[in-house]
Protein backbone atom coordinates (compact mmCIF):
# COMPACT_ATOMS: atom_id res chain seq x y z
CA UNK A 1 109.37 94.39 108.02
CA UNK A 2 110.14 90.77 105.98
CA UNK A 3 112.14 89.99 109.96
CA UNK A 4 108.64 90.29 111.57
CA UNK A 5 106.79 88.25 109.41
CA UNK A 6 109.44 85.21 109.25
CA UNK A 7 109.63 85.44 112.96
CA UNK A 8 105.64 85.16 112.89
CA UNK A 9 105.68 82.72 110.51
CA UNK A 10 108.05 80.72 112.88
CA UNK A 11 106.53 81.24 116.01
CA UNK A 12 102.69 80.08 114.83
CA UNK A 13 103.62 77.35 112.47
CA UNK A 14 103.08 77.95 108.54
CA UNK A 15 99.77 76.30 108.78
CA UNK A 16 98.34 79.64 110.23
CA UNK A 17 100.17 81.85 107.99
CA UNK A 18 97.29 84.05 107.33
CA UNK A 19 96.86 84.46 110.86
CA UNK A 20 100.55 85.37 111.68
CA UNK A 21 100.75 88.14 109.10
CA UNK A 22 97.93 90.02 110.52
CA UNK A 23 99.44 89.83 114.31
CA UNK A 24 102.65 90.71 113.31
CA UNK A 25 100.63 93.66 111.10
CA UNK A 26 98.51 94.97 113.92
CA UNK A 27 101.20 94.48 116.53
CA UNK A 28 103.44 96.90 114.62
CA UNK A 29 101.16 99.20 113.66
CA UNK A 30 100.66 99.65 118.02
CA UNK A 31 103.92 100.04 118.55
CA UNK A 32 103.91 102.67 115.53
CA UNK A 33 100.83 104.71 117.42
CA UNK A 34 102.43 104.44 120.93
CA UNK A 35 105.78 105.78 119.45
CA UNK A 36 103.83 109.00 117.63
CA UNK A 37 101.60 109.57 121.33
CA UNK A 38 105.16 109.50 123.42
CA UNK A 39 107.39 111.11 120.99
CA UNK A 40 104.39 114.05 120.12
CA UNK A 41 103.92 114.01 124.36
CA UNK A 42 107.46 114.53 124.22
CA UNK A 43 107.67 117.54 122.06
CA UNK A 44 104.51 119.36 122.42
CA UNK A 45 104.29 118.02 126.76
CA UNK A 46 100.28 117.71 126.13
CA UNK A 47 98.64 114.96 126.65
CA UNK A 48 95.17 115.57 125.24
CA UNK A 49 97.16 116.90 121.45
CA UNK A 50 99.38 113.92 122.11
CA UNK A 51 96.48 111.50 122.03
CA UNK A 52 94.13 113.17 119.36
CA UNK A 53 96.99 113.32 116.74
CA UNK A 54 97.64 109.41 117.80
CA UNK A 55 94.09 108.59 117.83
CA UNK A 56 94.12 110.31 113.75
CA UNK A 57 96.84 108.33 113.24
CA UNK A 58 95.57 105.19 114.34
CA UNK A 59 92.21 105.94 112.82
CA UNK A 60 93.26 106.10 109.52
CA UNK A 61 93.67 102.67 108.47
CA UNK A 62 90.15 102.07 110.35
CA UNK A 63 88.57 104.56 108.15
CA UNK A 64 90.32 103.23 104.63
CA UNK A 65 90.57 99.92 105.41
CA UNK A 66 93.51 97.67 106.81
CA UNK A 67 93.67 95.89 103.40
CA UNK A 68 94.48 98.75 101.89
CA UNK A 69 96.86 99.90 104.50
CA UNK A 70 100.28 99.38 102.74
CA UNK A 71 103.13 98.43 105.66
CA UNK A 72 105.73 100.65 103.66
CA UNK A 73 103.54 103.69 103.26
CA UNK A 74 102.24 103.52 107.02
CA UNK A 75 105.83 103.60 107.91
CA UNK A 76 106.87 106.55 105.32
CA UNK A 77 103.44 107.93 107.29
CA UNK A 78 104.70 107.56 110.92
CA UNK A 79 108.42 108.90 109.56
CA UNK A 80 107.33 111.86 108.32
CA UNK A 81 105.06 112.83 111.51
CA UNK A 82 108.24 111.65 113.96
CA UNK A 83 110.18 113.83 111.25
CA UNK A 84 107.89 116.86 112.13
CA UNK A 85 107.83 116.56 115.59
CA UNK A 86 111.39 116.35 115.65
CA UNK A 87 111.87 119.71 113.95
CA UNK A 88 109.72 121.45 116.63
CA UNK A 89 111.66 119.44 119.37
CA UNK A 90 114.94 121.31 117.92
CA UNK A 91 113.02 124.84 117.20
């Protein structure tokens, strides 16, 4: 997580650090709901399950608050669904 937000840091200029840490924030937290729609599309080969359990997950933070929306727990978060879905993937 600290990678992303040097890289950010880097590639907009410290001036706009503020700016930088919510990209990188938001950008990650995409590629976290695309991996739960494909890898729950993958196991459970629905699309309209796929998208409402990525739509909850992506809702969350919406509903709570992205300033309260703690990086580490939001990954714990996406672990333990991918962690699920990988059990019934193996059942």
């Amino acid at each position: 997580y600290h990678w992303s937000l040097v890289l950010g840091l880097k590639l907009f200029g410290s001036e706009n650090s503020e700016f930088a840490f919510q990209l990188i924030n938001c950008i990650l937290f995409l590629i976290q709901g695309v991996t739960i729609f494909f890898f729950s599309y993958f196991c459970l080969n629905n699309k309209i399950i796929s998208l409402g359990i990525s739509f909850l997950y992506l809702s969350s933070p919406l509903v709570f608050g992205f300033n309260r929306w703690i990086m580490t727990e939001n990954f714990t978060f996406t672990g333990l669904l991918l962690f699920s879905f990988l059990i019934y993937a193996l059942r």
